[in-house]
C-alpha atoms as a PDB file:
ATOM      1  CA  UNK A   1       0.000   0.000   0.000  1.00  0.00           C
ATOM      2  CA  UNK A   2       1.404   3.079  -0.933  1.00  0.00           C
ATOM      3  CA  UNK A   3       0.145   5.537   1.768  1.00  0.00           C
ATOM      4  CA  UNK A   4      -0.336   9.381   0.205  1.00  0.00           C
ATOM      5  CA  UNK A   5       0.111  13.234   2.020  1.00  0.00           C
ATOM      6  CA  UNK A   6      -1.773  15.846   1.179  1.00  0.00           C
ATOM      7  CA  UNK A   7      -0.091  18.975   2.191  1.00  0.00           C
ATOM      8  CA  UNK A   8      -3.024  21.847   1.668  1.00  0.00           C
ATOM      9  CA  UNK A   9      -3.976  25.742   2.204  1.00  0.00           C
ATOM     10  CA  UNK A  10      -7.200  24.536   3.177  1.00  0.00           C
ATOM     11  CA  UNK A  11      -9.130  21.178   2.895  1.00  0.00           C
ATOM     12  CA  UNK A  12     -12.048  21.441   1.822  1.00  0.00           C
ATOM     13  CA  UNK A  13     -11.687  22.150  -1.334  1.00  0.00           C
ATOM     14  CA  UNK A  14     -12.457  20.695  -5.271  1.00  0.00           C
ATOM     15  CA  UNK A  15      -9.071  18.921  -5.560  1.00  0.00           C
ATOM     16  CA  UNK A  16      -8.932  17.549  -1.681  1.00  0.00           C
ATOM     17  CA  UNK A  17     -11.992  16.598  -1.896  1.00  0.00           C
ATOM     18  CA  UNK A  18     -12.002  14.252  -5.610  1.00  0.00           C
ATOM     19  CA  UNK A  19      -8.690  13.213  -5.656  1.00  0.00           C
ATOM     20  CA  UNK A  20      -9.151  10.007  -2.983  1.00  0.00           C
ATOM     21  CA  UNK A  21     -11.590   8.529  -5.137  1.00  0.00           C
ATOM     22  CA  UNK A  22      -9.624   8.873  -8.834  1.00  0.00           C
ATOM     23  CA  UNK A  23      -6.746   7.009  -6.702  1.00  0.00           C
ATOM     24  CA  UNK A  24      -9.213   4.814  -5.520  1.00  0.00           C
ATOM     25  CA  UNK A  25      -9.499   3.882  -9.466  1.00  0.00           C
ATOM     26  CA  UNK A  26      -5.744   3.985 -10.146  1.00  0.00           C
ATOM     27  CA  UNK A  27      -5.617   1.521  -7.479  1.00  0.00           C
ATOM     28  CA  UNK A  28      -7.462  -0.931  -9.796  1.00  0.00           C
ATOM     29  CA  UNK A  29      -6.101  -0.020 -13.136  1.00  0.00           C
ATOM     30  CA  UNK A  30      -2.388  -0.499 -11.424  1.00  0.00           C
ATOM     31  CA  UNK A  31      -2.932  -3.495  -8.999  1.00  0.00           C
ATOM     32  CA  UNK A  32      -1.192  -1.402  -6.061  1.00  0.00           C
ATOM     33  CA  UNK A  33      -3.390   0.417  -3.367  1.00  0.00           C
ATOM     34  CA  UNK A  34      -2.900   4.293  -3.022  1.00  0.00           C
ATOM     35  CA  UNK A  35      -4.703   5.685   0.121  1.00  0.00           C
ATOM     36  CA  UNK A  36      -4.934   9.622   1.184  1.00  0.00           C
ATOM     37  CA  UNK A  37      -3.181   8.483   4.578  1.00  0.00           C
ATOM     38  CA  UNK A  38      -1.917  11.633   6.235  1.00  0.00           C
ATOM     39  CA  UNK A  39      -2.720  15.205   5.727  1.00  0.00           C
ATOM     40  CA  UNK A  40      -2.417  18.437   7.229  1.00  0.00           C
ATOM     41  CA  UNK A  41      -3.472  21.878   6.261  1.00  0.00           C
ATOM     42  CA  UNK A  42      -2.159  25.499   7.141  1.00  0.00           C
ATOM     43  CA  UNK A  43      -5.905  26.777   7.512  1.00  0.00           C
ATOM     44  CA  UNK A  44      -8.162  24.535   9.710  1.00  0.00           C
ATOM     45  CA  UNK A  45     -11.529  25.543   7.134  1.00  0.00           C
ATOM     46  CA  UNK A  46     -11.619  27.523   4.344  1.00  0.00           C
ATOM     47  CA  UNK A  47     -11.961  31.652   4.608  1.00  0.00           C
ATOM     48  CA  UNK A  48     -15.528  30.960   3.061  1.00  0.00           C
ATOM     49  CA  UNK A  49     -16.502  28.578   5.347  1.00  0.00           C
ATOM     50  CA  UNK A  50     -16.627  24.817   4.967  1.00  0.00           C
ATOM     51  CA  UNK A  51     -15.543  21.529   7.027  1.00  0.00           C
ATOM     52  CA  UNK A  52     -12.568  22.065   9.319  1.00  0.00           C
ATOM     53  CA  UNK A  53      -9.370  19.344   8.991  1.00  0.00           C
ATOM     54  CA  UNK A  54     -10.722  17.283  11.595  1.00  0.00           C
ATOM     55  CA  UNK A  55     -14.065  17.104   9.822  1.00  0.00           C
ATOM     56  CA  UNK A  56     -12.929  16.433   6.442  1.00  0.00           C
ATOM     57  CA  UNK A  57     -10.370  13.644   7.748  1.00  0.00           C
ATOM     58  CA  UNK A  58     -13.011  12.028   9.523  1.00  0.00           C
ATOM     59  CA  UNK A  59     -15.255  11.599   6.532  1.00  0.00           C
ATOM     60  CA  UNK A  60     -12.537  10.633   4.386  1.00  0.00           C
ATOM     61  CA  UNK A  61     -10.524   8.227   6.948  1.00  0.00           C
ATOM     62  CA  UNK A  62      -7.631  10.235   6.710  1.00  0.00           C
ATOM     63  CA  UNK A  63      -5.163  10.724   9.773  1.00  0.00           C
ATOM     64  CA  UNK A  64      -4.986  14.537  10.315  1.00  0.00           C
ATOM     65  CA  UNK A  65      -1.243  15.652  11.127  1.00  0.00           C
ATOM     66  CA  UNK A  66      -0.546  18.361  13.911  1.00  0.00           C
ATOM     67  CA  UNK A  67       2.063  19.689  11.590  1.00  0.00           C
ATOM     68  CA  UNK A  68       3.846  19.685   7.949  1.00  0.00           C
ATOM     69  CA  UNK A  69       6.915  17.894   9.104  1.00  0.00           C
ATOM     70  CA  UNK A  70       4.496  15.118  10.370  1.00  0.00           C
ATOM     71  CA  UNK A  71       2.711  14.600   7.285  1.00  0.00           C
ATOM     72  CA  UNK A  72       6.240  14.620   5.606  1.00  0.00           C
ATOM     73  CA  UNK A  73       7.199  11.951   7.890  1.00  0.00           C
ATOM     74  CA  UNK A  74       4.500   9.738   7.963  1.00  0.00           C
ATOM     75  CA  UNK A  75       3.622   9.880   4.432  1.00  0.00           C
ATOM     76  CA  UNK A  76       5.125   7.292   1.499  1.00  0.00           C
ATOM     77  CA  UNK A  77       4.247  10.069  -1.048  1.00  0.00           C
ATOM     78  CA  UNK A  78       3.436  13.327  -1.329  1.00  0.00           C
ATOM     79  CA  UNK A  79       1.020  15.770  -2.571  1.00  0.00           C
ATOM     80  CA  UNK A  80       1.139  19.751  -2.426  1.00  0.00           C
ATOM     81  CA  UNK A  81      -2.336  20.666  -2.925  1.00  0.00           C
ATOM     82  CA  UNK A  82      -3.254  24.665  -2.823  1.00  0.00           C
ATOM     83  CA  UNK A  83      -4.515  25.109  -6.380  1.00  0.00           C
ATOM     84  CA  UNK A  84      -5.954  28.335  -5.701  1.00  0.00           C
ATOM     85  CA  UNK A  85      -3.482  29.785  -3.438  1.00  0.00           C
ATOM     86  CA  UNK A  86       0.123  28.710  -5.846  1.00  0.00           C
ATOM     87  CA  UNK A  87       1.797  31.469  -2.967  1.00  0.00           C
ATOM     88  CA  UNK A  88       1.821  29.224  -0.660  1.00  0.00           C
ATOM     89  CA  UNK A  89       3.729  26.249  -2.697  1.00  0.00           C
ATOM     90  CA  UNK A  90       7.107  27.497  -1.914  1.00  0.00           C
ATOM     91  CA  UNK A  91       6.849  27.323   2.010  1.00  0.00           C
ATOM     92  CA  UNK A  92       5.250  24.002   1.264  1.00  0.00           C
ATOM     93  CA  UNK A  93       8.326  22.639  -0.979  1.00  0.00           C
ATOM     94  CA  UNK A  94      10.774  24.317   1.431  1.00  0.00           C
ATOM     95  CA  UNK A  95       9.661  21.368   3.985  1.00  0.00           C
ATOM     96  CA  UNK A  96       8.927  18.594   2.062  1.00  0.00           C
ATOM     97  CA  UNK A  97      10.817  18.409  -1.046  1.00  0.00           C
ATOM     98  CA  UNK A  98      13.758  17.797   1.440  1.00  0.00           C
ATOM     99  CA  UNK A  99      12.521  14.554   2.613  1.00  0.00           C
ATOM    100  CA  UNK A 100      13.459  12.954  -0.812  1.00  0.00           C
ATOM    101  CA  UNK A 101       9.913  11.602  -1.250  1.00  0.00           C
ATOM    102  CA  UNK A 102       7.755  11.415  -4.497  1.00  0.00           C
ATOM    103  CA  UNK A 103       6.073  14.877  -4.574  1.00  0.00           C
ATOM    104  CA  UNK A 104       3.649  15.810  -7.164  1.00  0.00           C
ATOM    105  CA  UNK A 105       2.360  20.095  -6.921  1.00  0.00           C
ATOM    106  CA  UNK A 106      -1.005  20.843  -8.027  1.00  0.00           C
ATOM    107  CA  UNK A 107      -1.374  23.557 -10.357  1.00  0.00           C
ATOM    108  CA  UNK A 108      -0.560  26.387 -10.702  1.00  0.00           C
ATOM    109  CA  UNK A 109       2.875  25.130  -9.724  1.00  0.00           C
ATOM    110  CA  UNK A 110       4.131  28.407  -8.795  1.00  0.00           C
ATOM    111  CA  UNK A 111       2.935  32.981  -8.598  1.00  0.00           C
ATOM    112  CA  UNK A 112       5.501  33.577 -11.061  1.00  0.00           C
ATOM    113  CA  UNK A 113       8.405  32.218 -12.892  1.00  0.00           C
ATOM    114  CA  UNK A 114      11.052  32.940 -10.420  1.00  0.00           C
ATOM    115  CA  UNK A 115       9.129  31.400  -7.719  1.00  0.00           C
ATOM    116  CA  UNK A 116       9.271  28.573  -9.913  1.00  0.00           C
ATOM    117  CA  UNK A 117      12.354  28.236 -10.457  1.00  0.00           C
ATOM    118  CA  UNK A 118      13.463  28.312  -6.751  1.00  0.00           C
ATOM    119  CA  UNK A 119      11.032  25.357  -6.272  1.00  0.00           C
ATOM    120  CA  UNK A 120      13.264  23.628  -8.881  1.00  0.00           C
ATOM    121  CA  UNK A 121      16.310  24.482  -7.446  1.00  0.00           C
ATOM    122  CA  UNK A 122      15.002  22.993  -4.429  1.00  0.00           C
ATOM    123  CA  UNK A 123      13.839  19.398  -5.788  1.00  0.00           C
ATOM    124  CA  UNK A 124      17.742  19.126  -7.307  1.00  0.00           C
ATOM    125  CA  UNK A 125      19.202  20.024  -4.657  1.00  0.00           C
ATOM    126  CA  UNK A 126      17.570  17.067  -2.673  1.00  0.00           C
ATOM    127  CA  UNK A 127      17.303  14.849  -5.677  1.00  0.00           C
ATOM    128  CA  UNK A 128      13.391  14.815  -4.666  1.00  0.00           C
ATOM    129  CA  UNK A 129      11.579  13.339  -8.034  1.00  0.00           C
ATOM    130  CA  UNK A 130       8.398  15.699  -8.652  1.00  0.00           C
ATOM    131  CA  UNK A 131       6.511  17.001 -11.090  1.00  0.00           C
ATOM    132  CA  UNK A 132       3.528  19.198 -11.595  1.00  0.00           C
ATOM    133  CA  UNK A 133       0.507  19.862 -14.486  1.00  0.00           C
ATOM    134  CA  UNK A 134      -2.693  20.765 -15.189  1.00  0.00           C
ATOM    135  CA  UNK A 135      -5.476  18.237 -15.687  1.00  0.00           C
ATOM    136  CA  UNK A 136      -5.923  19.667 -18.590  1.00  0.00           C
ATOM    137  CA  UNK A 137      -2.419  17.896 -20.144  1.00  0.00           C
ATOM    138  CA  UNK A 138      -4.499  14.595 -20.073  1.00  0.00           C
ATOM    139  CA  UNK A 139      -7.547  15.791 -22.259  1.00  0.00           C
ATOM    140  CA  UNK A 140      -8.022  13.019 -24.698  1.00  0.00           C
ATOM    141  CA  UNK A 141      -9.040  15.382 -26.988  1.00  0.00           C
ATOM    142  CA  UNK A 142      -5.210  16.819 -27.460  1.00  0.00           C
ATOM    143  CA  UNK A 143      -4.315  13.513 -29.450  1.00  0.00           C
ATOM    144  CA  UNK A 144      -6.630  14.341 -32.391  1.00  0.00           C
ATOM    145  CA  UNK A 145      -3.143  15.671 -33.988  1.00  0.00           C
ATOM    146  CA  UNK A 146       0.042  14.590 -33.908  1.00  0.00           C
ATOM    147  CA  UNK A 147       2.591  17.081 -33.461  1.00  0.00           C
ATOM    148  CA  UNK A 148       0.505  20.195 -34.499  1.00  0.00           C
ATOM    149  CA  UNK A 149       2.165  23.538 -35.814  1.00  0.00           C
ATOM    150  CA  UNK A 150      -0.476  26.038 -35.109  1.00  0.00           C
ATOM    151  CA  UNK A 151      -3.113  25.642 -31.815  1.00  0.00           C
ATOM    152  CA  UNK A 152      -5.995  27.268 -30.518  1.00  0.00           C
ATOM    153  CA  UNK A 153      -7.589  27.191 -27.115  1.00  0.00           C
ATOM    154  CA  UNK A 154     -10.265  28.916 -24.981  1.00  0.00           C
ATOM    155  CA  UNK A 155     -10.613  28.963 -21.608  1.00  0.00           C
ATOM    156  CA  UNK A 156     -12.404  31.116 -18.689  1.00  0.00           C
ATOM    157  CA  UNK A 157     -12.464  31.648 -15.188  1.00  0.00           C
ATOM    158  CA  UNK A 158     -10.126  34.318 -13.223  1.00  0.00           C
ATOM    159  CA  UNK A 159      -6.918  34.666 -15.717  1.00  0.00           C
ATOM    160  CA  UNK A 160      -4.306  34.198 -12.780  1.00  0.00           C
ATOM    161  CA  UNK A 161      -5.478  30.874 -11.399  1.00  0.00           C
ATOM    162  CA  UNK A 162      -6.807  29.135 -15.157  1.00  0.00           C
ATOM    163  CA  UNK A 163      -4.602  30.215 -17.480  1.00  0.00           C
ATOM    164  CA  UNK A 164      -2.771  27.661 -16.609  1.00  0.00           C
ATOM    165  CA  UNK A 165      -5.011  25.198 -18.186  1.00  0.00           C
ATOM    166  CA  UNK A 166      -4.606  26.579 -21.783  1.00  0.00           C
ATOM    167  CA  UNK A 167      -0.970  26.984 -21.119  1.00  0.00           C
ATOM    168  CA  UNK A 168      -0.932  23.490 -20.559  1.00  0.00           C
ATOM    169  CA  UNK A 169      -2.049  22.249 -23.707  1.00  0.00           C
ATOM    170  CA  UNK A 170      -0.251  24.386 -25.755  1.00  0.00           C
ATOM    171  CA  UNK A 171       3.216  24.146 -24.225  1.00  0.00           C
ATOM    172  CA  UNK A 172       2.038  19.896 -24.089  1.00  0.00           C
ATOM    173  CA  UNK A 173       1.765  20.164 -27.742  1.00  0.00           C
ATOM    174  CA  UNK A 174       3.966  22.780 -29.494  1.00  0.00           C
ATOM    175  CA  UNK A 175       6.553  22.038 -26.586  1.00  0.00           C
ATOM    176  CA  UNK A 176       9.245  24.190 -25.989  1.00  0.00           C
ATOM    177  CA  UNK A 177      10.479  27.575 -27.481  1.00  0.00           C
ATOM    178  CA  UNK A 178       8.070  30.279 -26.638  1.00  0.00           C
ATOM    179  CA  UNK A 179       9.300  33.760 -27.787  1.00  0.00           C
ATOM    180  CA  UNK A 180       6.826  36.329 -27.205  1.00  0.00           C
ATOM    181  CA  UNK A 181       2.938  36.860 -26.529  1.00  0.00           C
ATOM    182  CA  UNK A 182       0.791  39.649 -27.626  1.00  0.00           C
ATOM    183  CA  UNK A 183      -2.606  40.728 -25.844  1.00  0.00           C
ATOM    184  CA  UNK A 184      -5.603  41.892 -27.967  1.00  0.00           C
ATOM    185  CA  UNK A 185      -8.651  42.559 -26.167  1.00  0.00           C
ATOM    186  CA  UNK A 186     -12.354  42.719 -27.402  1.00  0.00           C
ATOM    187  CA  UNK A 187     -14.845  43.687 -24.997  1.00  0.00           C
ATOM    188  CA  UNK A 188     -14.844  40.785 -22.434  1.00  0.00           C
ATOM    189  CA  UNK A 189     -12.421  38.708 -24.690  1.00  0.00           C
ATOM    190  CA  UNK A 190      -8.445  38.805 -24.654  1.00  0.00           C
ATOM    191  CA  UNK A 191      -6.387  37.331 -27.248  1.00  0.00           C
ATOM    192  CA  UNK A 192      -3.257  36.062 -27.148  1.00  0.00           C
ATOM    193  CA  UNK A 193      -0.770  35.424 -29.575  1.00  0.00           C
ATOM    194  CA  UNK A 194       1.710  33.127 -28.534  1.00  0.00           C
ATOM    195  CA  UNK A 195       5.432  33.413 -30.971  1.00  0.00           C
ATOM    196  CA  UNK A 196       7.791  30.435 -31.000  1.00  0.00           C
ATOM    197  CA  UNK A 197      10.829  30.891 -32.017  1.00  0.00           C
ATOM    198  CA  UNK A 198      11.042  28.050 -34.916  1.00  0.00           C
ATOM    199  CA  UNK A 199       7.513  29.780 -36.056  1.00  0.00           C
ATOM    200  CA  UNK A 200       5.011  27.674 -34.477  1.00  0.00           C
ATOM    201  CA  UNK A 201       2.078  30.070 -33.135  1.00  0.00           C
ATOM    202  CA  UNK A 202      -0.530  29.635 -30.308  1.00  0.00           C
ATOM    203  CA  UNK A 203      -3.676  31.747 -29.955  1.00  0.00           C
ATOM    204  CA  UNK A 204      -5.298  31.984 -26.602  1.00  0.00           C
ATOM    205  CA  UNK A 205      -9.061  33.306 -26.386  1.00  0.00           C
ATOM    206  CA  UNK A 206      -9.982  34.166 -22.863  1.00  0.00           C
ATOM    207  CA  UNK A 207     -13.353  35.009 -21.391  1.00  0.00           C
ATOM    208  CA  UNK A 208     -14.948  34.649 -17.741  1.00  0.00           C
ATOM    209  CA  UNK A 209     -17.571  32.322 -19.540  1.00  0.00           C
ATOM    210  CA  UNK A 210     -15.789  30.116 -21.732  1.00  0.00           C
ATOM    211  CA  UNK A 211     -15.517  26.397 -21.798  1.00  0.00           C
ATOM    212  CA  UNK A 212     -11.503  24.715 -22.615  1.00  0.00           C
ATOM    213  CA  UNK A 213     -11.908  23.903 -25.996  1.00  0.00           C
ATOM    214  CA  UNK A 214      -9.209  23.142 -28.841  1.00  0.00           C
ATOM    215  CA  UNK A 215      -8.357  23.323 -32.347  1.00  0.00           C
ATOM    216  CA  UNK A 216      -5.184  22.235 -33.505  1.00  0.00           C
ATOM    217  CA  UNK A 217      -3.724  22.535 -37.674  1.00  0.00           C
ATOM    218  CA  UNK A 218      -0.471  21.750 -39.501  1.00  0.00           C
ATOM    219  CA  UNK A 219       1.391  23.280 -41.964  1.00  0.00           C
ATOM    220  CA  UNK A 220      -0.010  20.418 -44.239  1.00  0.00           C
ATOM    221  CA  UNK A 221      -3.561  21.749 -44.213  1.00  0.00           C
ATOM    222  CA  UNK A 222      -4.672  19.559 -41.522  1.00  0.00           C
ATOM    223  CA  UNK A 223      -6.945  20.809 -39.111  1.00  0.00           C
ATOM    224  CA  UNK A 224      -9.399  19.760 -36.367  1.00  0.00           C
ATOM    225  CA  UNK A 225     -12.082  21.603 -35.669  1.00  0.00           C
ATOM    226  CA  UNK A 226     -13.140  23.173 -32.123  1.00  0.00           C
ATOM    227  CA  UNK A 227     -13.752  20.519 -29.661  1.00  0.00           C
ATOM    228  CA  UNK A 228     -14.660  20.789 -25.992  1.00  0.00           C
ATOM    229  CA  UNK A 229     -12.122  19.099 -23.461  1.00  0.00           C
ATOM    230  CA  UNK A 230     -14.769  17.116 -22.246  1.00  0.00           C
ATOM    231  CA  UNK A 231     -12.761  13.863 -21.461  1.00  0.00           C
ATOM    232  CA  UNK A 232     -12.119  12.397 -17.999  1.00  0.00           C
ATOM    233  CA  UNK A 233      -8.579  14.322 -17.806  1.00  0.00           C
ATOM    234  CA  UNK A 234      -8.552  14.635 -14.393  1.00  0.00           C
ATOM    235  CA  UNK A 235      -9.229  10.676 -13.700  1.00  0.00           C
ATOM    236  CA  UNK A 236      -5.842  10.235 -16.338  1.00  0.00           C
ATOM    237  CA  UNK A 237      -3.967  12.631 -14.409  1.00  0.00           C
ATOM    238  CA  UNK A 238      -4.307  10.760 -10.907  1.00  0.00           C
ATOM    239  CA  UNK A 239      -3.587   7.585 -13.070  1.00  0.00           C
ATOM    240  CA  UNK A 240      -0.588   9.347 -14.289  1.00  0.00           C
ATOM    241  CA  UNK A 241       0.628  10.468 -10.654  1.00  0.00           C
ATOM    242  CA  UNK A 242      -0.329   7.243  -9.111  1.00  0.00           C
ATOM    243  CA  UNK A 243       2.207   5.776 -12.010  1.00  0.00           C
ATOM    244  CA  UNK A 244       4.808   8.337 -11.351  1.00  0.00           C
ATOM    245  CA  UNK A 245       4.682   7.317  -7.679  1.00  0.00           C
ATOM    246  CA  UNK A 246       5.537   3.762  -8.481  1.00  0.00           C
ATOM    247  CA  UNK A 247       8.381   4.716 -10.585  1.00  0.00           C
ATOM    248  CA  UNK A 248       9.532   8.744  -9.910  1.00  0.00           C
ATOM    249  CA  UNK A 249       9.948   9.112 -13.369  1.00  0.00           C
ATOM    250  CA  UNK A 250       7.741  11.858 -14.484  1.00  0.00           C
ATOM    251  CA  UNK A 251       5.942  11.432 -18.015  1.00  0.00           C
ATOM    252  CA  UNK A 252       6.761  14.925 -19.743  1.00  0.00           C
ATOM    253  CA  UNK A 253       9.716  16.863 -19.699  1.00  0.00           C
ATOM    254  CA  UNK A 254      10.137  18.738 -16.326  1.00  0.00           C
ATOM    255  CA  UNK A 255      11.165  21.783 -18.467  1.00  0.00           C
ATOM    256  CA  UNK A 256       7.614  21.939 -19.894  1.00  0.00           C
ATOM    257  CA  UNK A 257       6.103  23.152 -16.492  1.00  0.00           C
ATOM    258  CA  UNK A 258       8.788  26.166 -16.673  1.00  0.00           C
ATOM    259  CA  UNK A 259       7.886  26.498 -19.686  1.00  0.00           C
ATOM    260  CA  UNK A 260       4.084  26.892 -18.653  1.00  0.00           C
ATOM    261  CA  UNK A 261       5.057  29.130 -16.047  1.00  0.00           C
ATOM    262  CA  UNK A 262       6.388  31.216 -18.308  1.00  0.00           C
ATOM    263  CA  UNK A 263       3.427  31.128 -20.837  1.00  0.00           C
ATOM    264  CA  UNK A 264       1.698  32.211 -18.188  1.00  0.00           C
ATOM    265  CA  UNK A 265       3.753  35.136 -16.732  1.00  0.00           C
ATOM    266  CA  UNK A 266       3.770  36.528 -20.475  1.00  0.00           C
ATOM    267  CA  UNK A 267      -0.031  36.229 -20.751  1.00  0.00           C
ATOM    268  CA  UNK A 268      -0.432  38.637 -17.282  1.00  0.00           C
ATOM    269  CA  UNK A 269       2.377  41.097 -18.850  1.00  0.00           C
ATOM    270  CA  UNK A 270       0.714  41.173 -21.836  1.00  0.00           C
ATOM    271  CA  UNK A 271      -2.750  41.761 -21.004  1.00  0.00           C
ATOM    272  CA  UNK A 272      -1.334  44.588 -19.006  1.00  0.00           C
ATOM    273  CA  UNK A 273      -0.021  46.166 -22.046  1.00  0.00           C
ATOM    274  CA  UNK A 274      -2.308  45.385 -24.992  1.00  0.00           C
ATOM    275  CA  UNK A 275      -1.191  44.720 -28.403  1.00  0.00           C
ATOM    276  CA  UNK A 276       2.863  45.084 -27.684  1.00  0.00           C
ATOM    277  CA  UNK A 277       4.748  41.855 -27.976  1.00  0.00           C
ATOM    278  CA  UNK A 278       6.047  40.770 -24.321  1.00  0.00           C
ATOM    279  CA  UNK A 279       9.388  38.542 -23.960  1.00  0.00           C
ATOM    280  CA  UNK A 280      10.736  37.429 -21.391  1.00  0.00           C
END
């Protein structure tokens, strides 16, 4: 039995509170148990209200931990959850990346790029395997095309903390290389226009009410058209981690989540100064 830690800002929230069962299902697909074991969080409910750390581990059967380093201790695994609060992952890594274990870091890995970085500089310096992503990597609907040249997504909700999701498909499927992104805004809609350097080009529509949905073309002509990331990515991504547990070998290049993190820091720099290519 491989026993799991969730590290968190607060408990009761969306991720805390699906993730048991999806490794409840990884448990079957992989023939090894993974139980939420341990867990400890730095608020005891959330700000809005909601089920305090000793409610939520009782109606999960999780052990709640007095402190970080307990969790860390007790745990096989780990998990740094927090996906609305990505300023509190550093303090988080600062205690457990050291204990060597098998950390995965919900999204959005990190506030900023440098922040980032520091978390990676961290993990080597331990040699603690980890890696981080959106659920959004695992959409089924990214492997329409192989190896696309041009992409476009759409996306919604507050631009700091889901961003990330488009910036995860793209940089999953045009990879590395990002030069520059330009803002365009229409009413409620931003654009942006995401350079790589060998001439590949994202676009990014965002709006407070739209879906995650793709398109993806090559050079060739070949083109899909729109389609709604409607698969059971987050059920493939807690498949994924359970995997990357087992082994410590991560299934993407690590560099691809700095290179997310810097997707993302352009997007914010951009949108603060419409139609003006922003590099890095």
């Amino acid at each position: 039995m491989v026993k799991i830690g969730f590290i968190d800002y607060f408990l009761d929230e969306w991720h805390a509170n699906n993730y048991p069962k999806w490794f409840r299902a990884a448990s079957e697909k992989l023939g090894e148990e993974f139980v939420v074991s341990y867990a400890w969080a730095e608020l005891d409910a959330p700000p809005q209200g909601g089920k305090t750390t000793k409610e939520w581990c009782e109606e999960k059967g999780v052990k709640a931990c007095a402190t970080l380093e307990e969790v860390c201790e007790k745990s096989d695994v780990l998990v740094i959850l927090s996906p609305d609060n990505a300023e509190r992952h550093l303090d988080y890594a600062k205690v457990a990346l050291p204990y060597g274990k098998r950390t995965y870091i919900d999204k959005t890995f990190a506030p900023d790029y440098a922040t980032a970085l520091r978390i990676f500089g961290i993990a080597r310096e331990h040699n603690t395997p980890f890696f981080s992503s959106s659920a959004l990597r695992y959409a089924e609907e990214l492997k329409a095309v192989d190896a696309p040249d041009h992409m476009i997504t759409t996306g919604g909700g507050h631009l700091a903390n889901y961003m990330v999701h488009q910036a995860e498909m793209v940089v999953a499927k045009l990879g590395l290389g990002i030069s520059s992104v330009t803002a365009r805004k229409q009413g409620p809609v931003t654009l942006f226009s995401v350079d790589y350097e060998n001439g590949k080009r994202a676009t990014m529509l965002h709006a407070p009410a739209f879906g995650f949905q793709i398109s993806m073309a090559k050079e060739n002509g070949e083109v899909t058209p729109f389609t709604p990331a409607a698969s059971p990515f987050f059920a493939a991504m807690i498949a994924d981690m359970a995997r990357f547990f087992l082994d410590g070998k991560p299934s993407f290049d690590p560099d691809e989540t700095l290179e997310v993190m810097k997707l993302i820091e352009l997007c914010l720099r951009a949108e603060a100064s419409p139609e003006k290519p922003v590099k890095m």
